[in-house]
PDB file of N, CA and C in Angstrom:
ATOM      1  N   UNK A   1      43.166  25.467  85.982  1.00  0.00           N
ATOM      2  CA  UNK A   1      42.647  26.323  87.023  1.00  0.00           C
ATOM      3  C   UNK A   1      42.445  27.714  86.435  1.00  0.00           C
ATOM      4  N   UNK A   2      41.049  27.918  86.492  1.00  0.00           N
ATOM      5  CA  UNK A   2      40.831  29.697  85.889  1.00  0.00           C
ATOM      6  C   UNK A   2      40.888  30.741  87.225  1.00  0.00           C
ATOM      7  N   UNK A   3      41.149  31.456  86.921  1.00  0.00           N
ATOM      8  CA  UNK A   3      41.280  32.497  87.896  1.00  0.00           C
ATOM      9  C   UNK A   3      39.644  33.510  87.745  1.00  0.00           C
ATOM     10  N   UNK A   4      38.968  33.573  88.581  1.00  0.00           N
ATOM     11  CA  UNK A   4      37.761  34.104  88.435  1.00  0.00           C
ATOM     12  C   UNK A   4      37.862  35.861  89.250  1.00  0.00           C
ATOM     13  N   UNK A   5      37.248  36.355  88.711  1.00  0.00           N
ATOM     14  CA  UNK A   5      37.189  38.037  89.549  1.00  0.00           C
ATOM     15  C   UNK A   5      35.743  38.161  90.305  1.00  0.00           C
ATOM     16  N   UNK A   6      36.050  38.415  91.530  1.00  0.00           N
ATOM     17  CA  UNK A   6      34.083  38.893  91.739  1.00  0.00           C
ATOM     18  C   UNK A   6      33.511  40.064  90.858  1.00  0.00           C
ATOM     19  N   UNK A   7      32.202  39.113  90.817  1.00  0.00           N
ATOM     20  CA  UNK A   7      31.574  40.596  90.400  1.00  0.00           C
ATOM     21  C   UNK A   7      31.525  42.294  90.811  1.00  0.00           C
ATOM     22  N   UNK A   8      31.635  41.468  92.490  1.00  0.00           N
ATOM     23  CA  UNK A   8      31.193  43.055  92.861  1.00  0.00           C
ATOM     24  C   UNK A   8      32.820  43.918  92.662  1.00  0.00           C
ATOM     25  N   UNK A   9      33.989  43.520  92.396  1.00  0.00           N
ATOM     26  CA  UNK A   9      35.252  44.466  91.896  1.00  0.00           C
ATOM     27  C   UNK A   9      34.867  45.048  90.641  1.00  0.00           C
ATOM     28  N   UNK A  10      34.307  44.202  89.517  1.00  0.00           N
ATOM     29  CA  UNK A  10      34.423  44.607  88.102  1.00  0.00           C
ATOM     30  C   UNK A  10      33.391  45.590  88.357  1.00  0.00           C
ATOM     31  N   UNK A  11      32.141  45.542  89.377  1.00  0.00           N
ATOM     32  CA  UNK A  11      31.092  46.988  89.018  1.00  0.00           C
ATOM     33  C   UNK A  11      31.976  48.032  89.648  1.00  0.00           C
ATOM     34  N   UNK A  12      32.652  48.090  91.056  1.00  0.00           N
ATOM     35  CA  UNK A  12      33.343  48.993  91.310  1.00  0.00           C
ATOM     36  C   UNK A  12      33.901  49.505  90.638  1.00  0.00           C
ATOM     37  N   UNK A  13      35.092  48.724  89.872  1.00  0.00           N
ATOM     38  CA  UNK A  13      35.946  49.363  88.563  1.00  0.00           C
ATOM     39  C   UNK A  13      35.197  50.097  87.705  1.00  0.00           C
ATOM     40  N   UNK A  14      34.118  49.558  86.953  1.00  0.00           N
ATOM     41  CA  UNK A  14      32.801  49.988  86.092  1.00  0.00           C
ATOM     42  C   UNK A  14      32.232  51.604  86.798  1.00  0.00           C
ATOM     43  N   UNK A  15      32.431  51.360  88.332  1.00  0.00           N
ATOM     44  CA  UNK A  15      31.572  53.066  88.417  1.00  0.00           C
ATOM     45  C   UNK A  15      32.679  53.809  88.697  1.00  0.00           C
ATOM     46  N   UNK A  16      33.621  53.488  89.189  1.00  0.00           N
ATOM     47  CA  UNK A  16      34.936  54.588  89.349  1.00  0.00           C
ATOM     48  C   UNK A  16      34.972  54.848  87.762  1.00  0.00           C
ATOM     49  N   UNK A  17      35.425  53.887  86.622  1.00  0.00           N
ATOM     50  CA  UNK A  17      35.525  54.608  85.670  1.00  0.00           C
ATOM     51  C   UNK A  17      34.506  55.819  84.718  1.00  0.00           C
ATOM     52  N   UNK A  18      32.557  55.214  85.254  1.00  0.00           N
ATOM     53  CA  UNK A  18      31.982  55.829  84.561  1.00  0.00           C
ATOM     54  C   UNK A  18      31.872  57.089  85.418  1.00  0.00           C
ATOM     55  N   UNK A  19      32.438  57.431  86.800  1.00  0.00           N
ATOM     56  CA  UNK A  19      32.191  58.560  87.658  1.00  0.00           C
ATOM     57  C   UNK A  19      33.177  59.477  86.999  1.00  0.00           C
ATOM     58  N   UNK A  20      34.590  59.197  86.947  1.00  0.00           N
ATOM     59  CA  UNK A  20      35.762  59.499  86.141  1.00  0.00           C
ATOM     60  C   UNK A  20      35.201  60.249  85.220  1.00  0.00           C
ATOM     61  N   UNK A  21      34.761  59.649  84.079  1.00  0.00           N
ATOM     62  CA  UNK A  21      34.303  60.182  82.621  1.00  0.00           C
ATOM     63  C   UNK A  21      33.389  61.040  83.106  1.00  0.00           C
ATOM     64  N   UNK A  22      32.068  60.325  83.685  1.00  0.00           N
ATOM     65  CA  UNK A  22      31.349  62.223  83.803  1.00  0.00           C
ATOM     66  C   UNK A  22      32.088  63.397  84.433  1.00  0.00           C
ATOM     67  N   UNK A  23      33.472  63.461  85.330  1.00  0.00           N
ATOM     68  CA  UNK A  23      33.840  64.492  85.742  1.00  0.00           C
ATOM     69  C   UNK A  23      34.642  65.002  84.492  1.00  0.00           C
ATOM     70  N   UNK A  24      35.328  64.386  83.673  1.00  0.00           N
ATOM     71  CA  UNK A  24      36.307  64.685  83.253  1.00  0.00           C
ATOM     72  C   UNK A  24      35.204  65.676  81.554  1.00  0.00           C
ATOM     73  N   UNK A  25      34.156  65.141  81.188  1.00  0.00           N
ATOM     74  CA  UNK A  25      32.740  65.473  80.553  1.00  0.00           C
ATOM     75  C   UNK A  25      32.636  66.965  81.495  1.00  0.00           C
ATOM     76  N   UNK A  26      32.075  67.079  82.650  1.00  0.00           N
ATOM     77  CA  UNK A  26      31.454  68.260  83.534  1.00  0.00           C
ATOM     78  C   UNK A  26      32.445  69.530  83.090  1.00  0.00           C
ATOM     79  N   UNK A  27      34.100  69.115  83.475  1.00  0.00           N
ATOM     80  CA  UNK A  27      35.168  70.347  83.325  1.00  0.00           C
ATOM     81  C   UNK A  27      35.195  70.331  81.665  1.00  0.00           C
ATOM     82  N   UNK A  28      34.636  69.721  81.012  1.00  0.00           N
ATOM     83  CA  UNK A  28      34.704  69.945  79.250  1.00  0.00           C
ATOM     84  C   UNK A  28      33.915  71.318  79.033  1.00  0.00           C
ATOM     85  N   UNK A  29      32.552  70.749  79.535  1.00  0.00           N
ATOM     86  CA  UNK A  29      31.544  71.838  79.551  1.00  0.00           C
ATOM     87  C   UNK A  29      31.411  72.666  79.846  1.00  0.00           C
ATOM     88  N   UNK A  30      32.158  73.103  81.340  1.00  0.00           N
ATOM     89  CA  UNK A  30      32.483  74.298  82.099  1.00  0.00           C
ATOM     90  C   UNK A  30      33.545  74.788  81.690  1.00  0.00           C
ATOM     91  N   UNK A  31      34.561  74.615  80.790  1.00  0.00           N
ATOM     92  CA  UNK A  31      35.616  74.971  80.175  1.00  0.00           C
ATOM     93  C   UNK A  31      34.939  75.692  78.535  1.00  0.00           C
ATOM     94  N   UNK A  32      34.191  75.185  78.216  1.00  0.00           N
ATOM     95  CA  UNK A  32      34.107  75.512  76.923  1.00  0.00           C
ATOM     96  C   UNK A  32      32.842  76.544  76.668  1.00  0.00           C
ATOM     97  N   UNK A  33      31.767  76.963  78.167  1.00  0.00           N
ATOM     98  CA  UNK A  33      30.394  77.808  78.312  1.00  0.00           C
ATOM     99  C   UNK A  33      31.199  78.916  78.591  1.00  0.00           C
ATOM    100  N   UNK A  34      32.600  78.922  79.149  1.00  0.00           N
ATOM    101  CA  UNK A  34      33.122  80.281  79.622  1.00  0.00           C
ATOM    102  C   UNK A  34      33.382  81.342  78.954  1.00  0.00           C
ATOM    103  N   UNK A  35      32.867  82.452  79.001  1.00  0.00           N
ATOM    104  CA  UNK A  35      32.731  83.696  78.248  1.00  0.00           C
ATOM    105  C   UNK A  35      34.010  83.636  76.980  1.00  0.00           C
ATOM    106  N   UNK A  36      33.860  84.275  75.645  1.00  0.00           N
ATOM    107  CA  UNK A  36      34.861  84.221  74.760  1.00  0.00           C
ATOM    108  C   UNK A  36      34.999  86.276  74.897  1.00  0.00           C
ATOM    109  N   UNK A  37      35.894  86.754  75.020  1.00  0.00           N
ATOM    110  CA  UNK A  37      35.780  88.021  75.426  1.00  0.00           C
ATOM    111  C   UNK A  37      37.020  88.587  74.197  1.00  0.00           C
ATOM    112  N   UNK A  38      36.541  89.800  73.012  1.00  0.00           N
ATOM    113  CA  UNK A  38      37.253  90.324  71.930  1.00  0.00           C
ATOM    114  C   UNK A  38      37.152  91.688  72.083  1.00  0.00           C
ATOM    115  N   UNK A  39      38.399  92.252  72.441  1.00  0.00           N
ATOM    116  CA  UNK A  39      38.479  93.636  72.027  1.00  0.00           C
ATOM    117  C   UNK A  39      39.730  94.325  71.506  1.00  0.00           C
ATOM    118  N   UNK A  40      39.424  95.605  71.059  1.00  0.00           N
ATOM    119  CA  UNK A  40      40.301  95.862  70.020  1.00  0.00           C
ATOM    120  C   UNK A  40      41.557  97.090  70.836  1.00  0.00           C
ATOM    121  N   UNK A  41      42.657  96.763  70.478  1.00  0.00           N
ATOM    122  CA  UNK A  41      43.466  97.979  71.482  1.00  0.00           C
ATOM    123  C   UNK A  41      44.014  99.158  70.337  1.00  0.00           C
ATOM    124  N   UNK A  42      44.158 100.408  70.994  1.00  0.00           N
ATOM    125  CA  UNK A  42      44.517 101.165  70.095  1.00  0.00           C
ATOM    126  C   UNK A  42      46.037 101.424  69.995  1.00  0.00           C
ATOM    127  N   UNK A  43      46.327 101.649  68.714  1.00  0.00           N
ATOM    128  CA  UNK A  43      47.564 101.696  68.167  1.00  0.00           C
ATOM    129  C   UNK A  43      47.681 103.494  67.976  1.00  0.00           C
ATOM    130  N   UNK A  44      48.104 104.143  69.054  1.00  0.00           N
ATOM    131  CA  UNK A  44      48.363 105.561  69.234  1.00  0.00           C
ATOM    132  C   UNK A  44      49.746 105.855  67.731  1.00  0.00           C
ATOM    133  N   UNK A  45      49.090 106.652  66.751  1.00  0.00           N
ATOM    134  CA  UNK A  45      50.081 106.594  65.276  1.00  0.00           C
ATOM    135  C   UNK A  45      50.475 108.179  65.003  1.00  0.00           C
ATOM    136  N   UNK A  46      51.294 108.473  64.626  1.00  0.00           N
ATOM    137  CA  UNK A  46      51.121 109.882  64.020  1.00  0.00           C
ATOM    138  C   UNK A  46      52.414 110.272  62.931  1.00  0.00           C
ATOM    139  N   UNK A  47      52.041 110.986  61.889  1.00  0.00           N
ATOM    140  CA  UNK A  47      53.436 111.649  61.331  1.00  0.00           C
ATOM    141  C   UNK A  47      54.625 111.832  62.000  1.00  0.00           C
ATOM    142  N   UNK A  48      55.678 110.955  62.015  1.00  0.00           N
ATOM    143  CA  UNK A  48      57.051 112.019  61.865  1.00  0.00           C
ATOM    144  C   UNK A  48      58.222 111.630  61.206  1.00  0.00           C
ATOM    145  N   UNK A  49      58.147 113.013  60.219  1.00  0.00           N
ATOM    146  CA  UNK A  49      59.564 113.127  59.467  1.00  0.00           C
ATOM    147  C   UNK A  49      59.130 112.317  58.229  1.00  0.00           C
ATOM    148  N   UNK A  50      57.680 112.475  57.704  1.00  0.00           N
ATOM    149  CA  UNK A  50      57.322 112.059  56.420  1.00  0.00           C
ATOM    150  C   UNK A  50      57.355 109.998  56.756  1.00  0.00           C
ATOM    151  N   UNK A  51      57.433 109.526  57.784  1.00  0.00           N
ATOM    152  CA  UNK A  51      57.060 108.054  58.810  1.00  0.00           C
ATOM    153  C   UNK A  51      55.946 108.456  59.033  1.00  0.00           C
ATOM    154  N   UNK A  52      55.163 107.266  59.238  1.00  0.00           N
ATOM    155  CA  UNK A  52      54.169 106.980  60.698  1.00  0.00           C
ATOM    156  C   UNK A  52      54.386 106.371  61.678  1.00  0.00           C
ATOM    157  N   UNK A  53      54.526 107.132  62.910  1.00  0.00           N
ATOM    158  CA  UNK A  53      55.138 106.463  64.080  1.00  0.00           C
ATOM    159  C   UNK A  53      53.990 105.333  64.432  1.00  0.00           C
ATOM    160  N   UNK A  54      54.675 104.083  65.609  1.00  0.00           N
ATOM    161  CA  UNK A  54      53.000 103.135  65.628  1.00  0.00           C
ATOM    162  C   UNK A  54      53.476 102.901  66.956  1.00  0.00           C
ATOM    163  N   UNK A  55      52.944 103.160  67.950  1.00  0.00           N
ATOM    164  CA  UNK A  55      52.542 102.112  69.292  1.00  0.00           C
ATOM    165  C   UNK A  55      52.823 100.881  69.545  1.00  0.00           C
ATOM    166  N   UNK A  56      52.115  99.890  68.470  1.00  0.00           N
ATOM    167  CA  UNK A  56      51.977  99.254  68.222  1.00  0.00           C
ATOM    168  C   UNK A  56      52.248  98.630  66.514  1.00  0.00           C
ATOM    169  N   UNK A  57      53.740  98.656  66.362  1.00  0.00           N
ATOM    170  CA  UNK A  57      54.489  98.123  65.208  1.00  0.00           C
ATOM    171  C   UNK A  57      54.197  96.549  64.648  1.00  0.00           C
ATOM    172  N   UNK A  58      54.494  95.875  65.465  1.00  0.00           N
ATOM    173  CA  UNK A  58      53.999  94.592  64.691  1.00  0.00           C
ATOM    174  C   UNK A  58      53.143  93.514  65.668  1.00  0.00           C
ATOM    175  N   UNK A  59      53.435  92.150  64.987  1.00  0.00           N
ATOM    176  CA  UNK A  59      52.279  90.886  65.784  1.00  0.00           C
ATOM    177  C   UNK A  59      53.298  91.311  67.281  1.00  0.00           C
ATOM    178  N   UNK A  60      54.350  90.961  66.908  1.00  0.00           N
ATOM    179  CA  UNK A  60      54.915  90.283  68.764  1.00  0.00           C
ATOM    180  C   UNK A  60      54.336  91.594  69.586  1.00  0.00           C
ATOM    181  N   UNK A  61      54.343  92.601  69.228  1.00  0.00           N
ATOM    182  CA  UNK A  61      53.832  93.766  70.546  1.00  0.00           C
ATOM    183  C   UNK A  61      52.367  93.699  70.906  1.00  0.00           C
ATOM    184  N   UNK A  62      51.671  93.462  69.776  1.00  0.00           N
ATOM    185  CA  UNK A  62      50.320  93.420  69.840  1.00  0.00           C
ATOM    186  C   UNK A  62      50.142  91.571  70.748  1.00  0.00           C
ATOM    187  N   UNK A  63      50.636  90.880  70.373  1.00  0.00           N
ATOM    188  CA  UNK A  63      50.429  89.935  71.030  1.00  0.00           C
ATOM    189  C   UNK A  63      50.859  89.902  72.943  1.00  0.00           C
ATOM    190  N   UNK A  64      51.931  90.947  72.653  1.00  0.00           N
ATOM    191  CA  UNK A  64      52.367  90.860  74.366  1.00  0.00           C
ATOM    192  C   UNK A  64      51.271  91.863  74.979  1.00  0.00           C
ATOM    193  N   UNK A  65      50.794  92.817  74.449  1.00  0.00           N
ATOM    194  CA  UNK A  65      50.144  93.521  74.900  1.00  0.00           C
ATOM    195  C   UNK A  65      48.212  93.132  75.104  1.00  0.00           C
ATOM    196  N   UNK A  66      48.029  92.356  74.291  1.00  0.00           N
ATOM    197  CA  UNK A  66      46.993  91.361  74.458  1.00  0.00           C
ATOM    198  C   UNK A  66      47.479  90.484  75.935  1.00  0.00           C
ATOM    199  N   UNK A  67      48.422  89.546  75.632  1.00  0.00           N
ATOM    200  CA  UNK A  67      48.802  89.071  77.092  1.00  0.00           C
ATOM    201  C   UNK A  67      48.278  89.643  78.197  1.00  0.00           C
ATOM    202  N   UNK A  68      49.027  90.411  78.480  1.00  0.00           N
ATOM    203  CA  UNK A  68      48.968  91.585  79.611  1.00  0.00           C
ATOM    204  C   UNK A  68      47.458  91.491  79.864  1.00  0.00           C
ATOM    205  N   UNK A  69      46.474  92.370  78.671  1.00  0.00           N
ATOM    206  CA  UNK A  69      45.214  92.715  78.787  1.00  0.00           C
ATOM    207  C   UNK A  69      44.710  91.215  79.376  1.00  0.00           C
ATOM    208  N   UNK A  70      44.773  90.324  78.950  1.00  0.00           N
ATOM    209  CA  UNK A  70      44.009  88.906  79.105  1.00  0.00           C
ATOM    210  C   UNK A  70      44.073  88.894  80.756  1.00  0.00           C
ATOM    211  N   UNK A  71      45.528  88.921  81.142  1.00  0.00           N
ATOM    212  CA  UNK A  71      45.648  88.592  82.586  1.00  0.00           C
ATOM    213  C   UNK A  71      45.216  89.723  83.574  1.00  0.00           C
ATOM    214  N   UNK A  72      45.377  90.774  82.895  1.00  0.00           N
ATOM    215  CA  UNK A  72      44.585  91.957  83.941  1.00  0.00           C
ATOM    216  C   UNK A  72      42.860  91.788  84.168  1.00  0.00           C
ATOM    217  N   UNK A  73      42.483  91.181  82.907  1.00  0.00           N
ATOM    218  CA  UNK A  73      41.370  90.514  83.057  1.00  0.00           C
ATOM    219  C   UNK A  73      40.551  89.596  84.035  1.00  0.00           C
ATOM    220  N   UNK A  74      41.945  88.952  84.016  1.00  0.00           N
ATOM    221  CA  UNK A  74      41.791  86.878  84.770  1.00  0.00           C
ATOM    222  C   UNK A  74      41.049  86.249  83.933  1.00  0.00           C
ATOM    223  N   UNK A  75      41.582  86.383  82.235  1.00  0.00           N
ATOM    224  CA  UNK A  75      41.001  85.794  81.640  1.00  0.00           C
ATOM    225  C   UNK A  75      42.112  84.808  80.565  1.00  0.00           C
ATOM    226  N   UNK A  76      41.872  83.993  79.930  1.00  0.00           N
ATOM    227  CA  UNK A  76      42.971  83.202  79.241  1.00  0.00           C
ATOM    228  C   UNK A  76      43.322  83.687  78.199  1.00  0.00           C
ATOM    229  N   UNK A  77      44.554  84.090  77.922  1.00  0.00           N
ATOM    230  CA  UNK A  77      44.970  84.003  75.949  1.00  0.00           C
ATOM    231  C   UNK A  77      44.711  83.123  74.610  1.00  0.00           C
ATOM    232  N   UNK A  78      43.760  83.796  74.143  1.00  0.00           N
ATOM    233  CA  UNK A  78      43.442  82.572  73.341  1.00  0.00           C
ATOM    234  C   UNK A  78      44.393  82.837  71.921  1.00  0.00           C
ATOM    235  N   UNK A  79      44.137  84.267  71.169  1.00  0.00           N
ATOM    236  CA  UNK A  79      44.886  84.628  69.563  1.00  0.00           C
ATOM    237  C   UNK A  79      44.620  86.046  70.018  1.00  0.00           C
ATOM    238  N   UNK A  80      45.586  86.237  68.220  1.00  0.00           N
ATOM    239  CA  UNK A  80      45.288  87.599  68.398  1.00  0.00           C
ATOM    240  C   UNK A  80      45.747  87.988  66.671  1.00  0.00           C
ATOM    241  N   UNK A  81      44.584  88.647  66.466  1.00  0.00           N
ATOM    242  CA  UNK A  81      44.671  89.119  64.904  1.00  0.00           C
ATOM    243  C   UNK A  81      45.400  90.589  64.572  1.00  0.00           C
ATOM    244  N   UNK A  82      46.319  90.820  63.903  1.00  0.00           N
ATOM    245  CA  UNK A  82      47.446  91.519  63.594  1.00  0.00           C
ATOM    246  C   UNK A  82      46.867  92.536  62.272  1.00  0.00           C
ATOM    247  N   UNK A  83      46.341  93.585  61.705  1.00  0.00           N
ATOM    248  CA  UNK A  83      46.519  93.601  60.887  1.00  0.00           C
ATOM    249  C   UNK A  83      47.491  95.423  60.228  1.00  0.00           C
ATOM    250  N   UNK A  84      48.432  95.121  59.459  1.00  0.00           N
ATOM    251  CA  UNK A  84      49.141  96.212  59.832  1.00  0.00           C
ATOM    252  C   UNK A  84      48.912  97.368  58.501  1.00  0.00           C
ATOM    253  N   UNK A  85      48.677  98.546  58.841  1.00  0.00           N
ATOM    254  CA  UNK A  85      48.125  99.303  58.018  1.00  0.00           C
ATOM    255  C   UNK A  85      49.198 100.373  57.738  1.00  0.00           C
ATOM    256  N   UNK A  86      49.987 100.672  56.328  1.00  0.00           N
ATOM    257  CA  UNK A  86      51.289 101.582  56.179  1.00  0.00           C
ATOM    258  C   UNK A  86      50.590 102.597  55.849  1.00  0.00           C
ATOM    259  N   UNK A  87      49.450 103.057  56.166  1.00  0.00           N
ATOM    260  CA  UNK A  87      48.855 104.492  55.501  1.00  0.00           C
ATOM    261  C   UNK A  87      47.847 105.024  56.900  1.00  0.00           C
ATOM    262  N   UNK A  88      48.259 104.257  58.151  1.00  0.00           N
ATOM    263  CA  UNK A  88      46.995 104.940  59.338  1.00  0.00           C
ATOM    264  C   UNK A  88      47.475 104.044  60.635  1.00  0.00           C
ATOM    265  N   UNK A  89      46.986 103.745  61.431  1.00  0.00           N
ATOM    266  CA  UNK A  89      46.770 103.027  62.823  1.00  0.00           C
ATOM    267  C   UNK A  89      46.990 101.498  62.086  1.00  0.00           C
ATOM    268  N   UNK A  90      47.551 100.965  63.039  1.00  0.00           N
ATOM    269  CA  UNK A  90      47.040  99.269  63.166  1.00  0.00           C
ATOM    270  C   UNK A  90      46.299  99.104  63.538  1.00  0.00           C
ATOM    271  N   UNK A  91      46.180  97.602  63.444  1.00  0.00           N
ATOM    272  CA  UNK A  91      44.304  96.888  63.658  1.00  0.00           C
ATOM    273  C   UNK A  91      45.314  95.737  64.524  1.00  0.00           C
ATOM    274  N   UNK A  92      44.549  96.080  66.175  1.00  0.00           N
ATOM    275  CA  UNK A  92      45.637  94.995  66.890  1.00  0.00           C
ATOM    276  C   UNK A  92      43.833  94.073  67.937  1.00  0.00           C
ATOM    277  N   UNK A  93      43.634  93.055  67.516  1.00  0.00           N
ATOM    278  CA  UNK A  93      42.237  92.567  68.020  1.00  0.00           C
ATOM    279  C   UNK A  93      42.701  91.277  68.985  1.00  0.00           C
ATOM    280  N   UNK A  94      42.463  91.430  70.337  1.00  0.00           N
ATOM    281  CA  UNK A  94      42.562  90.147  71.032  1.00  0.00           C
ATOM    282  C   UNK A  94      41.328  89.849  71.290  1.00  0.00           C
ATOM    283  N   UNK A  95      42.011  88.216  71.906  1.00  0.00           N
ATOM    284  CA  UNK A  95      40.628  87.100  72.289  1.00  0.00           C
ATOM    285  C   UNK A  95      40.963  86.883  72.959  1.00  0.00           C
ATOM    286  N   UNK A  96      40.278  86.769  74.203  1.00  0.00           N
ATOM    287  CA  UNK A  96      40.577  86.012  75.418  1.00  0.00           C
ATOM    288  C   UNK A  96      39.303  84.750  75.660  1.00  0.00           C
ATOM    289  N   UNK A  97      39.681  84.145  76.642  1.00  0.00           N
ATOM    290  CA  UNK A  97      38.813  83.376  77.152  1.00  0.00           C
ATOM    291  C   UNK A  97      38.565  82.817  78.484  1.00  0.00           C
TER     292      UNK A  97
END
């Protein structure tokens, strides 16, 4: 004795899954057209006591402070490039998305 399926279940199954995939396709696309948004924050620096004071000392501040910026935005955290300069300002660059 075989056990038989109707047809008309297996197309149902067939369009729930291919309806599935195009939604899950649609939020790919609309996830990935959304603006990529880079700007640079300033690292307020100055002499003291033969130091350079920094604002912005290393990655973790520059990264929390990117945070912040992203969400004051309503925009997502994506990275954030660090680069630290012992003779002037840092270079503190976020990405959002």
């Amino acid at each position: 004795m075989k056990l038989r399926i109707p047809k008309r279940i297996i197309n149902f199954k067939l369009a729930i899954i291919i309806v599935l995939l195009a939604i899950i396709l649609a939020l790919f696309f609309i996830g990935s057209t959304r603006k990529r948004v880079s700007f640079e924050l300033d690292d307020r620096c100055g002499p003291i006591m033969n130091m350079i004071s920094h604002s912005i000392k290393d990655e973790s501040v520059c990264r929390s402070k990117c945070l912040s910026q992203c969400n004051v935005k309503d925009l997502r955290f994506r990275k954030v490039e660090f680069y630290e300069n012992p003779r002037g300002c840092n270079n503190c660059t976020c990405f959002c998305k």
